[in-house]
N, C-alpha and C. Protein backbone atom coordinates (compact mmCIF):
# COMPACT_ATOMS: atom_id res chain seq x y z
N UNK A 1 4.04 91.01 48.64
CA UNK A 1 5.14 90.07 48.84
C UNK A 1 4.99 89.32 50.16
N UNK A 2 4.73 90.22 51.23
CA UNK A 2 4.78 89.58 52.42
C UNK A 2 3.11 88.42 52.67
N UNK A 3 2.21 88.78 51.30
CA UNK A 3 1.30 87.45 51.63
C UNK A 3 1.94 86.24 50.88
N UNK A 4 2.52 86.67 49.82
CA UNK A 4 2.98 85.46 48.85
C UNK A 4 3.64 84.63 50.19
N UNK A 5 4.97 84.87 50.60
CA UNK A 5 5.23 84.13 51.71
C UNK A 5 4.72 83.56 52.55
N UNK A 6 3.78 84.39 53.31
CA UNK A 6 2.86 83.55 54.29
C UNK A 6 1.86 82.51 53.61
N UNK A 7 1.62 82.58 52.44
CA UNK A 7 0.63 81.48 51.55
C UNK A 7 1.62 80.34 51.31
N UNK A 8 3.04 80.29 51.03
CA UNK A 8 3.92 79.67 51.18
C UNK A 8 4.04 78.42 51.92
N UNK A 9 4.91 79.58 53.03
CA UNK A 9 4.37 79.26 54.44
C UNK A 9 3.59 78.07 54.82
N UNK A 10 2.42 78.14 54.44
CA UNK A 10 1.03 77.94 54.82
C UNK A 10 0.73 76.74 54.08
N UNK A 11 1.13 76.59 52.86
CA UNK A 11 1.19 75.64 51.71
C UNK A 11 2.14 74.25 52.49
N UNK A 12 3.31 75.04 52.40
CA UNK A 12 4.53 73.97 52.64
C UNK A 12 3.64 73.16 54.15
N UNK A 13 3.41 73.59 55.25
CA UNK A 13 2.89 72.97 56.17
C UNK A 13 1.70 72.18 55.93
N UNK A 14 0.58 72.10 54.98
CA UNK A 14 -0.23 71.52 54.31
C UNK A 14 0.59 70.23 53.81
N UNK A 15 1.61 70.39 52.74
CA UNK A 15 1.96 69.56 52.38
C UNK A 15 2.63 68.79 53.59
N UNK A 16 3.27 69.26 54.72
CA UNK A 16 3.91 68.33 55.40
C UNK A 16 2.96 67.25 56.25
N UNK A 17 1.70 68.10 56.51
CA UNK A 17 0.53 67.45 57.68
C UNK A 17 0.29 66.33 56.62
N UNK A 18 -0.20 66.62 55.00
CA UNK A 18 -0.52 65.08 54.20
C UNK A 18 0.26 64.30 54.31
N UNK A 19 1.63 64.84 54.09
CA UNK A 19 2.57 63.45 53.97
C UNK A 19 2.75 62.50 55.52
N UNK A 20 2.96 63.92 56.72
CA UNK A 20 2.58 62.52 57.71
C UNK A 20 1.12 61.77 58.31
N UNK A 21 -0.17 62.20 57.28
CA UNK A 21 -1.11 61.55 57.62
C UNK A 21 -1.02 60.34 56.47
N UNK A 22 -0.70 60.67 55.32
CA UNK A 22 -0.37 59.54 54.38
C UNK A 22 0.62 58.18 54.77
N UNK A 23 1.00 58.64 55.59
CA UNK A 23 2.38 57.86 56.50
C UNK A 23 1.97 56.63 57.04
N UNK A 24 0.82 56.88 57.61
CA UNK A 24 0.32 55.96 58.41
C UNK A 24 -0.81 54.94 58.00
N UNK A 25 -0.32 53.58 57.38
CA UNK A 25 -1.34 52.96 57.44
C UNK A 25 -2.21 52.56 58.18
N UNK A 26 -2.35 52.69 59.44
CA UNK A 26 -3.38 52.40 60.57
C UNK A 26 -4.43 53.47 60.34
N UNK A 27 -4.30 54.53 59.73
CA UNK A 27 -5.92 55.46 59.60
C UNK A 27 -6.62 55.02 59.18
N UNK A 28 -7.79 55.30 59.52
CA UNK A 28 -9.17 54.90 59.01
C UNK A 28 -9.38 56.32 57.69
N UNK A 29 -9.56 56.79 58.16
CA UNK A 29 -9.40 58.53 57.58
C UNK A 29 -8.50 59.50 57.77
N UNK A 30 -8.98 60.17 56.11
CA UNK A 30 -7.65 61.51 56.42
C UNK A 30 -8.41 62.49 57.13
N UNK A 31 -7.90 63.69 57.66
CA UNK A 31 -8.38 64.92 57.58
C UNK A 31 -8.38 65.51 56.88
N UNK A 32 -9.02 66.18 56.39
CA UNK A 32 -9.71 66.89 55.42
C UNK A 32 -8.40 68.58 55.42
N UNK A 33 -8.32 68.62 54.00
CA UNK A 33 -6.98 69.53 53.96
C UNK A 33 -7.36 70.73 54.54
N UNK A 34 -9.03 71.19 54.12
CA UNK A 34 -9.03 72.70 55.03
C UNK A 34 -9.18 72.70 56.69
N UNK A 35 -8.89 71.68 56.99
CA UNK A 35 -8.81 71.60 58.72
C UNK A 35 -7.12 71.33 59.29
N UNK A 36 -6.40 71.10 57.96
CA UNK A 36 -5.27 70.95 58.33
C UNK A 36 -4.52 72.12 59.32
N UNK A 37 -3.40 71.63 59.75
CA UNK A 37 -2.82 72.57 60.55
C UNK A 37 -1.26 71.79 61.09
N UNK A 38 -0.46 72.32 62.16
CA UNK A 38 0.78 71.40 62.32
C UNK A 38 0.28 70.93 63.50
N UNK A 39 -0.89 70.96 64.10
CA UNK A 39 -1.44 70.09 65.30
C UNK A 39 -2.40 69.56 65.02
N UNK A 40 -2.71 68.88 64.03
CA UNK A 40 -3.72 67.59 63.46
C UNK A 40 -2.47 66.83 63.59
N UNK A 41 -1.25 67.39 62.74
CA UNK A 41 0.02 66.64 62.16
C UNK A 41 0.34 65.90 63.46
N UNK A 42 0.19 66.49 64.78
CA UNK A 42 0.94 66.00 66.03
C UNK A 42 0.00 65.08 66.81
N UNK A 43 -1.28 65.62 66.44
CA UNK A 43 -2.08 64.44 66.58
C UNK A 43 -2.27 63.06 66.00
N UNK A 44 -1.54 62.83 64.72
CA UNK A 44 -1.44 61.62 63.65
C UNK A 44 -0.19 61.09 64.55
N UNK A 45 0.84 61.54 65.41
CA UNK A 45 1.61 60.39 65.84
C UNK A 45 2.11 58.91 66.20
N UNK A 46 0.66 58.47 66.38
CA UNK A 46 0.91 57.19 66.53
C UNK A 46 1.25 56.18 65.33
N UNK A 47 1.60 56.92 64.33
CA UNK A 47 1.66 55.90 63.26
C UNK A 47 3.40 55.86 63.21
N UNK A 48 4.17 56.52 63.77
CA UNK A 48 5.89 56.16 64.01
C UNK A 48 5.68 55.30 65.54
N UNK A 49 4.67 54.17 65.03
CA UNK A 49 4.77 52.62 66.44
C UNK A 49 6.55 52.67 65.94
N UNK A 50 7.25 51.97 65.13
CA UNK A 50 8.43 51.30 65.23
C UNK A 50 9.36 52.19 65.89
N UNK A 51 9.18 53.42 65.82
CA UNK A 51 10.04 54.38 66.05
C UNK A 51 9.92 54.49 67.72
N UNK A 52 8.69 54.44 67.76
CA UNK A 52 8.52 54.76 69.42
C UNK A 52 9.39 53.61 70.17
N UNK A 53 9.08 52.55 69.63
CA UNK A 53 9.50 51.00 70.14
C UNK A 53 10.94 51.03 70.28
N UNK A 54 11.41 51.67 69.05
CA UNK A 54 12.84 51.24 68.91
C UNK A 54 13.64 52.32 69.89
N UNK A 55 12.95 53.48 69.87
CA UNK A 55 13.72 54.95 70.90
C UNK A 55 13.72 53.64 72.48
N UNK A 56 12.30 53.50 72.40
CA UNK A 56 11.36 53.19 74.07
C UNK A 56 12.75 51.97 74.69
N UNK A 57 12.77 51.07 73.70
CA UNK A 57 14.28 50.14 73.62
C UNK A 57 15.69 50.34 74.00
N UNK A 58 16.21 51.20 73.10
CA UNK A 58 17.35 51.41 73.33
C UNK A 58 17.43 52.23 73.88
N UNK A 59 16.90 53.21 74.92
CA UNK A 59 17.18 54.09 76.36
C UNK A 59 16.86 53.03 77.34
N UNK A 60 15.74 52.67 77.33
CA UNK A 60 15.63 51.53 78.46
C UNK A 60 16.61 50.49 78.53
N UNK A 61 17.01 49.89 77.51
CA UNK A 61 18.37 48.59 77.33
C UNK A 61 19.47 49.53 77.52
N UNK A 62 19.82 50.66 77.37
CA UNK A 62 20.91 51.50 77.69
C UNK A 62 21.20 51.74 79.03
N UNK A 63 19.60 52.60 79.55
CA UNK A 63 19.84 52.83 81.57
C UNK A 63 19.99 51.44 82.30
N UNK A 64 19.42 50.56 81.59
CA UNK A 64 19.15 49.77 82.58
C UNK A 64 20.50 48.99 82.86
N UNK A 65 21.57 48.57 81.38
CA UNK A 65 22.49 48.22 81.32
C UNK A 65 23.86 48.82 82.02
N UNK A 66 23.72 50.03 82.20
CA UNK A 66 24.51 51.09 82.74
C UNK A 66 24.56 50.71 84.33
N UNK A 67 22.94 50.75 84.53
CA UNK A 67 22.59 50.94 86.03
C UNK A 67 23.56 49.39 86.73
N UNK A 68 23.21 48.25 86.03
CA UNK A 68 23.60 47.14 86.40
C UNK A 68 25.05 47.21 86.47
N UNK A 69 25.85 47.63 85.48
CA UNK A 69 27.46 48.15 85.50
C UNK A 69 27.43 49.05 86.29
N UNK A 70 26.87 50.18 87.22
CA UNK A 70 27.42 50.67 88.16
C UNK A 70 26.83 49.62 89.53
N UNK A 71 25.88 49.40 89.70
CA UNK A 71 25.34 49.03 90.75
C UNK A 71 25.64 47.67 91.19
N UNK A 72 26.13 46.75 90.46
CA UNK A 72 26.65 45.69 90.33
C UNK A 72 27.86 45.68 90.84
N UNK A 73 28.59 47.00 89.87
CA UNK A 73 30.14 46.74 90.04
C UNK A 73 30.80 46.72 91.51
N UNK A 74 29.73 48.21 92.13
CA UNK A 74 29.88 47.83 93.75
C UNK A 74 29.76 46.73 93.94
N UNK A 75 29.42 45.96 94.45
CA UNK A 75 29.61 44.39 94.22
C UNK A 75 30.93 43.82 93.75
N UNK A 76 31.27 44.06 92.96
CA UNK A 76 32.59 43.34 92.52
C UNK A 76 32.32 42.88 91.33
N UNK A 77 31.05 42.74 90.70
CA UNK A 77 31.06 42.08 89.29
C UNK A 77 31.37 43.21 88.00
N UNK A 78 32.22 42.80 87.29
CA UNK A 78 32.66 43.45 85.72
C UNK A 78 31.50 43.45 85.42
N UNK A 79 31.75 44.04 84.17
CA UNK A 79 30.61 44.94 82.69
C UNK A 79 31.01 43.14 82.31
N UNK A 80 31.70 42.57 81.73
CA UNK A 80 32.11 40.95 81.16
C UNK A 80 31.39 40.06 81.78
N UNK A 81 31.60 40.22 83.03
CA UNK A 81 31.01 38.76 83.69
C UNK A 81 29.28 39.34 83.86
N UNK A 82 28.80 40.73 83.74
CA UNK A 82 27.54 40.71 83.79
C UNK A 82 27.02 40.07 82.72
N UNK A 83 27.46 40.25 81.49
CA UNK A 83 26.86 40.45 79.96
C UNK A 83 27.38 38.81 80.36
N UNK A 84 28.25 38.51 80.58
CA UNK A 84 28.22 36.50 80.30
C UNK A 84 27.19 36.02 80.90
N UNK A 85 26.85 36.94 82.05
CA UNK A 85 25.43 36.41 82.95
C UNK A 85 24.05 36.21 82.49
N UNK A 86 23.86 37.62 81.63
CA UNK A 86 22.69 37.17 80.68
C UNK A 86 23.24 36.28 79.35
N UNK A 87 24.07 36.13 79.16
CA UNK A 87 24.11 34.81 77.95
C UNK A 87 24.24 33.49 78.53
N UNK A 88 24.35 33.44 80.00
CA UNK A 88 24.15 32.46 80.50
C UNK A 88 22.82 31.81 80.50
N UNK A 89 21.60 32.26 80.16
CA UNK A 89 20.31 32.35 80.47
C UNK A 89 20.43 31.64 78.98
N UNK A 90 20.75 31.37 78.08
CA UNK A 90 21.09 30.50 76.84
C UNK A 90 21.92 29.51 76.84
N UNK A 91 23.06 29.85 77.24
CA UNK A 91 24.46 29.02 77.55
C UNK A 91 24.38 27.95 78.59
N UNK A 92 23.92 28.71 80.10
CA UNK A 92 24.14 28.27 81.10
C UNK A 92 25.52 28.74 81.22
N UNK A 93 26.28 27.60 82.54
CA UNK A 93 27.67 28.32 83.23
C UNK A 93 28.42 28.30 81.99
N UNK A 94 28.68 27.86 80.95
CA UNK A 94 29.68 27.70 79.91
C UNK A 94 29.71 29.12 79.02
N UNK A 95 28.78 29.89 79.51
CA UNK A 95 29.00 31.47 78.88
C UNK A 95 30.22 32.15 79.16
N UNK A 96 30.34 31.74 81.10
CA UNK A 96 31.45 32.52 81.57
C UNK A 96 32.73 32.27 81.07
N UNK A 97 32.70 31.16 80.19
CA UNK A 97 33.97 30.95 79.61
C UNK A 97 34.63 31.32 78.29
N UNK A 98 33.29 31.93 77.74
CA UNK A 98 33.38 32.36 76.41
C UNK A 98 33.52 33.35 75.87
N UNK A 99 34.13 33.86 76.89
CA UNK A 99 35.25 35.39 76.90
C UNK A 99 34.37 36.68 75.93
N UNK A 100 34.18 37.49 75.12
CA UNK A 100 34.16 38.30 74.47
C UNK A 100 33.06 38.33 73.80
N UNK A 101 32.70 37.11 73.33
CA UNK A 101 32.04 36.54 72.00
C UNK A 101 30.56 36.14 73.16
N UNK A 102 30.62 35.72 74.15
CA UNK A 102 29.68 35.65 74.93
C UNK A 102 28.82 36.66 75.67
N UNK A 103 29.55 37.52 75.79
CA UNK A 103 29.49 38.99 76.34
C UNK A 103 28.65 39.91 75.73
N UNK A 104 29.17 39.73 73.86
CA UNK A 104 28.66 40.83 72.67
C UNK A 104 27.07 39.29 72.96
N UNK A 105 27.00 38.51 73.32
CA UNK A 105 25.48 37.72 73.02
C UNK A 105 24.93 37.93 74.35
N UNK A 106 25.30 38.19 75.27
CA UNK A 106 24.19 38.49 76.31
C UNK A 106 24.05 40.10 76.31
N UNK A 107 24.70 40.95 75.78
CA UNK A 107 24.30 42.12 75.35
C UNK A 107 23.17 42.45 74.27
N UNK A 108 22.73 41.43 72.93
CA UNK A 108 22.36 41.43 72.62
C UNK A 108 21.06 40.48 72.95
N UNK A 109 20.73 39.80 74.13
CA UNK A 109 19.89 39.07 74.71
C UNK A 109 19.42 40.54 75.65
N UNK A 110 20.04 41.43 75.78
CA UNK A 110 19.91 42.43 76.95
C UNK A 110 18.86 43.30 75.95
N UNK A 111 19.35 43.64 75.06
CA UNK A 111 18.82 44.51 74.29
C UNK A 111 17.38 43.88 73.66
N UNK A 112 17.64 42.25 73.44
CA UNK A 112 16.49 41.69 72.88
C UNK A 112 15.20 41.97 73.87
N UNK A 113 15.21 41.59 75.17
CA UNK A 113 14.57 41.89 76.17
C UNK A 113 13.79 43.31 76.57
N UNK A 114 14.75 44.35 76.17
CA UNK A 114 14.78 45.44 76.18
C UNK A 114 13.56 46.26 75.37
N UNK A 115 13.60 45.75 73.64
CA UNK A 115 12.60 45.59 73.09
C UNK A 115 11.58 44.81 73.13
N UNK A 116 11.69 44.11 73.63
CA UNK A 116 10.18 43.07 73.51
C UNK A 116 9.55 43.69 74.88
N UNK A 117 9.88 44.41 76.03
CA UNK A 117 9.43 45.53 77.04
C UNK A 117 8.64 46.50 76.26
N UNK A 118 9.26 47.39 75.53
CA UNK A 118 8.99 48.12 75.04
C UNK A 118 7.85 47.93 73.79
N UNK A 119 7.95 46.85 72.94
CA UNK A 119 7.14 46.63 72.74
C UNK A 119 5.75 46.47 73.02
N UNK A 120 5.47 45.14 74.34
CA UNK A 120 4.41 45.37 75.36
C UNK A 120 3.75 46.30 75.55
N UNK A 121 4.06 47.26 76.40
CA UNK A 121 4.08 48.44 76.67
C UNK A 121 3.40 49.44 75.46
N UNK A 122 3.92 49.07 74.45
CA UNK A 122 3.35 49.85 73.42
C UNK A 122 2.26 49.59 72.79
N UNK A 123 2.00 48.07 72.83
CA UNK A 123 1.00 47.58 72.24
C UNK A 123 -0.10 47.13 73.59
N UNK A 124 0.35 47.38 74.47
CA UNK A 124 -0.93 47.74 75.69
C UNK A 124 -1.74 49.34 75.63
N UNK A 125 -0.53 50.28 75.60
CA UNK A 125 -0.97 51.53 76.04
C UNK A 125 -2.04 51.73 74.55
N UNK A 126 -2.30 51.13 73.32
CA UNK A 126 -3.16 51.60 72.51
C UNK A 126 -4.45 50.93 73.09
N UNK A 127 -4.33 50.18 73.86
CA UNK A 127 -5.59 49.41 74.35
C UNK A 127 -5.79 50.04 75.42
N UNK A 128 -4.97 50.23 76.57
CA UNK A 128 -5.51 50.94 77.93
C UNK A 128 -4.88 52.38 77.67
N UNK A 129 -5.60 53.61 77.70
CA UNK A 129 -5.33 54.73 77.43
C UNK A 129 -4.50 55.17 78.93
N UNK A 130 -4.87 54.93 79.68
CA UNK A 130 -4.32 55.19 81.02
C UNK A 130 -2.77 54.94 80.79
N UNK A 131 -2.32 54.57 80.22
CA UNK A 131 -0.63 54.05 80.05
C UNK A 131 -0.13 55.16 79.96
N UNK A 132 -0.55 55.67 78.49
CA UNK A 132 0.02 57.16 78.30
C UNK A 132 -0.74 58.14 79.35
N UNK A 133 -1.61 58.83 79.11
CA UNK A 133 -2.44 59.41 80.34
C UNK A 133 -1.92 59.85 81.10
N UNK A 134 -1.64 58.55 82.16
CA UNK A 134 -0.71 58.73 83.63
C UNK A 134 0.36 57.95 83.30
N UNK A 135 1.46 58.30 82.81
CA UNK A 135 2.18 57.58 81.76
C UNK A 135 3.56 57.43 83.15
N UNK A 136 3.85 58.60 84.01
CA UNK A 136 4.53 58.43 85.29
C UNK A 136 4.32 57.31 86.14
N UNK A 137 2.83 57.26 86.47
CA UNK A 137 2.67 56.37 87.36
C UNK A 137 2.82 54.88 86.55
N UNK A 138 2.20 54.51 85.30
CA UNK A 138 2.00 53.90 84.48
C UNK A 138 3.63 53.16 84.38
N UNK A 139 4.68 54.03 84.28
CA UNK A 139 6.10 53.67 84.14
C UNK A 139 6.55 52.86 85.04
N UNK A 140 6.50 53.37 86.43
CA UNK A 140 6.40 52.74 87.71
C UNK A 140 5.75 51.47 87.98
N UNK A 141 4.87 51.51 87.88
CA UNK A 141 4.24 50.01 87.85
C UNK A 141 4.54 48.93 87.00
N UNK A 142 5.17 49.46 85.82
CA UNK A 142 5.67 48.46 84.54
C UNK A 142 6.77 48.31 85.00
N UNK A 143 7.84 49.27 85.71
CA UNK A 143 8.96 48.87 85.98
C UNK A 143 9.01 47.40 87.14
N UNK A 144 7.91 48.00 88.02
CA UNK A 144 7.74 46.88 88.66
C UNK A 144 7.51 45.22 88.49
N UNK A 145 6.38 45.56 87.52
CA UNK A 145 5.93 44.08 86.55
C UNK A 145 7.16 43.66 86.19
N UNK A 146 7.84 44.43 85.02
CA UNK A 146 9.00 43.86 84.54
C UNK A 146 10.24 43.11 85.12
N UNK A 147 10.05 43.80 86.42
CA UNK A 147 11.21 43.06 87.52
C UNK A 147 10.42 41.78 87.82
N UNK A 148 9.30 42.03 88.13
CA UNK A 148 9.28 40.28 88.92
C UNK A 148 8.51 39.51 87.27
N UNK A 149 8.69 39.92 86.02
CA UNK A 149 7.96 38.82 85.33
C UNK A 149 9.31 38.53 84.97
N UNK A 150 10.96 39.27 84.79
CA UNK A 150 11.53 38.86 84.70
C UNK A 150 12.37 37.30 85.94
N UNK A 151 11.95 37.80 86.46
CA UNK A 151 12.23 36.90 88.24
C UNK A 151 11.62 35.96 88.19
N UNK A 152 10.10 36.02 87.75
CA UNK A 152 9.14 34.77 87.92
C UNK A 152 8.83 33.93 86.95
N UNK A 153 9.76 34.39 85.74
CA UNK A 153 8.56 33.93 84.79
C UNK A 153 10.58 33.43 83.88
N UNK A 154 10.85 34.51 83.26
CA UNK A 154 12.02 34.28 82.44
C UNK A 154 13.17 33.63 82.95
N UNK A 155 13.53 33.96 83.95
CA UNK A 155 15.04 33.80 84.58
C UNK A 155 14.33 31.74 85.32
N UNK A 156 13.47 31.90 85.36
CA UNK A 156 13.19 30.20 85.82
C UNK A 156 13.34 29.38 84.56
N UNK A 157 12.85 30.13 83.81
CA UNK A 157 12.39 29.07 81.97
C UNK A 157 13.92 29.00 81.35
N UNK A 158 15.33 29.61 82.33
CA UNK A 158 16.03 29.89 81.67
C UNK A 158 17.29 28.99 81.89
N UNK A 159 18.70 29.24 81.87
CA UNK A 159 19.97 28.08 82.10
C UNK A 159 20.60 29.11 82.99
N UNK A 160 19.79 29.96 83.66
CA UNK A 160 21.13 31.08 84.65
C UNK A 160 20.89 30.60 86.10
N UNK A 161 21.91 30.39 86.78
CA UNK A 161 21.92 29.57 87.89
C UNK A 161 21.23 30.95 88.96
N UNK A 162 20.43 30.42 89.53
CA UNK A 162 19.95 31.51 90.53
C UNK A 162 20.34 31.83 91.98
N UNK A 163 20.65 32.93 92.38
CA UNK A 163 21.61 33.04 93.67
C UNK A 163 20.27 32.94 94.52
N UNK A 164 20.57 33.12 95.91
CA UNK A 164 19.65 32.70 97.11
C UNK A 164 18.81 34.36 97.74
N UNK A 165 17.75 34.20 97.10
CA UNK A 165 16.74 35.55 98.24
C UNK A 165 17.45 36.25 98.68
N UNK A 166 17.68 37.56 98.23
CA UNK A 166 17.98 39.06 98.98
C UNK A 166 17.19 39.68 98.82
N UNK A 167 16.48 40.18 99.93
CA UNK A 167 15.45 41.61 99.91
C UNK A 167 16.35 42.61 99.21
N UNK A 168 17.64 42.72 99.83
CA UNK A 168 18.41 43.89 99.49
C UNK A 168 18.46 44.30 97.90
N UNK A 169 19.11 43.05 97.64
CA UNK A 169 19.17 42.59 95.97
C UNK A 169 17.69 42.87 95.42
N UNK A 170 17.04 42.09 95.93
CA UNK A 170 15.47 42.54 95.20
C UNK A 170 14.70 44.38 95.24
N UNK A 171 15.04 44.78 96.34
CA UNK A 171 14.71 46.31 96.42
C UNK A 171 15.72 47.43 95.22
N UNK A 172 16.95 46.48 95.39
CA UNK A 172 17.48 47.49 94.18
C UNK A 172 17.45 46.92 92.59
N UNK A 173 16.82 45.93 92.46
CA UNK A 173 16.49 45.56 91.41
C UNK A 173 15.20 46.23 90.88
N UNK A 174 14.20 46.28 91.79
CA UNK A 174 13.33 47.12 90.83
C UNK A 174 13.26 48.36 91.25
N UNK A 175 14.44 48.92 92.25
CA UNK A 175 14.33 50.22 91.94
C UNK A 175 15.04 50.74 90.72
N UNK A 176 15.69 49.84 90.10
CA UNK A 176 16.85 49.89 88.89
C UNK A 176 15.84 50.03 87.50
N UNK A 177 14.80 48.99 88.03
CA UNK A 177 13.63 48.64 86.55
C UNK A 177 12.19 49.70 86.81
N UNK A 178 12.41 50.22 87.89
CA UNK A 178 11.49 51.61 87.79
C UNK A 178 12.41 52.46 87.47
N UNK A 179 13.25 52.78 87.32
CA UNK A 179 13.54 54.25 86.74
C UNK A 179 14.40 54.17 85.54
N UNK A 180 15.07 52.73 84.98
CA UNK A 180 15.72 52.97 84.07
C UNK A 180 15.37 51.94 82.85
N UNK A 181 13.38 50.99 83.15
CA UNK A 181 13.14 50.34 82.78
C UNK A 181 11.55 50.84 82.35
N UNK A 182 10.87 50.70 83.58
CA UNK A 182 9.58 51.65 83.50
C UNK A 182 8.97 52.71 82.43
N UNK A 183 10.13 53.58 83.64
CA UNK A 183 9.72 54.99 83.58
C UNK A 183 10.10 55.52 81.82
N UNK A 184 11.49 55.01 81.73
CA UNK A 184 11.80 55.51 80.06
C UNK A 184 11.07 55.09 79.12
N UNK A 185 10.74 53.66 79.20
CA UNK A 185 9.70 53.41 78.26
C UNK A 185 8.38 53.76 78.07
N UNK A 186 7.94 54.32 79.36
CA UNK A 186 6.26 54.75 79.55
C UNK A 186 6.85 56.83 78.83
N UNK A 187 7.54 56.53 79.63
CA UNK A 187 7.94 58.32 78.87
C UNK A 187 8.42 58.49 77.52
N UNK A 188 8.85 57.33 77.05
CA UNK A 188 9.38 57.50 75.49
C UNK A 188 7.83 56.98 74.49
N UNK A 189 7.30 56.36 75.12
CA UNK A 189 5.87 55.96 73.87
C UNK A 189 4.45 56.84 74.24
N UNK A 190 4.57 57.62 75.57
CA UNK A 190 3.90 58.92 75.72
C UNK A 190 4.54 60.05 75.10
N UNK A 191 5.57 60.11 74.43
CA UNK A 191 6.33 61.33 73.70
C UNK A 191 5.94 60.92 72.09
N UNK A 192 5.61 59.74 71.86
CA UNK A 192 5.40 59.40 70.04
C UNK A 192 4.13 58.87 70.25
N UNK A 193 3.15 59.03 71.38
CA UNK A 193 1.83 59.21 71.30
C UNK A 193 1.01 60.18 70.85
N UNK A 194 -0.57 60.42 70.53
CA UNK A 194 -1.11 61.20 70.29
C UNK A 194 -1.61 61.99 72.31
N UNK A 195 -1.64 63.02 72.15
CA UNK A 195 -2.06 63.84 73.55
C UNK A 195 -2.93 63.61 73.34
């Protein structure tokens, strides 16, 4: 009795390693069933890309959104007038007037951003292995990029009126996009990577 079970056992995990190597259209090849095991299975990970993207997204569009509502608010600016701020980057100043309905669209400009990070990121680290690898340091440095490609590159191409040079402002901006921009996304697509 007690082998019937363990053949079971042993079966059922077979069947689970095919179904998530079948999963993935990006294989070239299966593994071969008598090499199977539940760590081939963990090695086939990279084929949940959307999943990684979409986790890597919405923690990063979550901390980072948070961070800006606390770190901001010192400051004096609302959770409202932030989120009108990024729909301003569409709108221009006529966001701030558009009460509610402007707010739920620069939230969703927040989040859009959020993923298309995460994306990047994901579709780099299959090309440079070092992403995942040193996926800490890797986080850090993306958080960094991300702050000034947002600074240099988006927020110019955009309708959001730009305030005047603060180091201050700039040091806590990407200390905001290293740890709640970076780092989650390099740690969330090294967690639905292959080791």
């Amino acid at each position: 009795m007690r082998f019937l079970l363990k053949d079971q056992v042993q079966l059922r995990e077979k069947i689970h390693c095919i179904r998530v190597i079948d999963s993935g259209p990006h294989l070239q090849s299966k593994i071969p069933e008598d090499n199977m095991s539940t760590t081939s299975a963990v090695a086939i990970r990279p084929a949940s890309s959307p999943k990684a993207i979409v986790w890597a997204g919405l923690i990063a569009g979550a901390m980072d959104i948070t961070a800006a509502f606390i770190v901001y608010g010192f400051f004096g600016a609302t959770p409202l007038r932030i989120l009108q701020g990024i729909a301003s980057g569409l709108l221009g100043p006529s966001a701030f007037e558009g009460g509610m309905g402007t707010a739920v669209l620069g939230l969703l400009c927040h989040f859009t951003i959020a993923f298309g990070a995460a994306t990047v990121f994901f579709v780099l680290s299959r090309k440079i292995p070092f992403l995942t690898r040193q996926f800490l340091l890797a986080g850090v440095l993306y958080g960094i990029a991300v702050y000034f490609f947002m600074g240099r590159v988006v927020i110019p191409l955009s309708r959001v009126h730009r305030n005047p040079f603060s180091l201050k402002m700039m040091v806590i901006g990407i200390v905001i996009h290293i740890f709640c921009v970076g780092l989650p996304i390099s740690t969330t697509i090294k967690r639905f990577s292959a080791s």
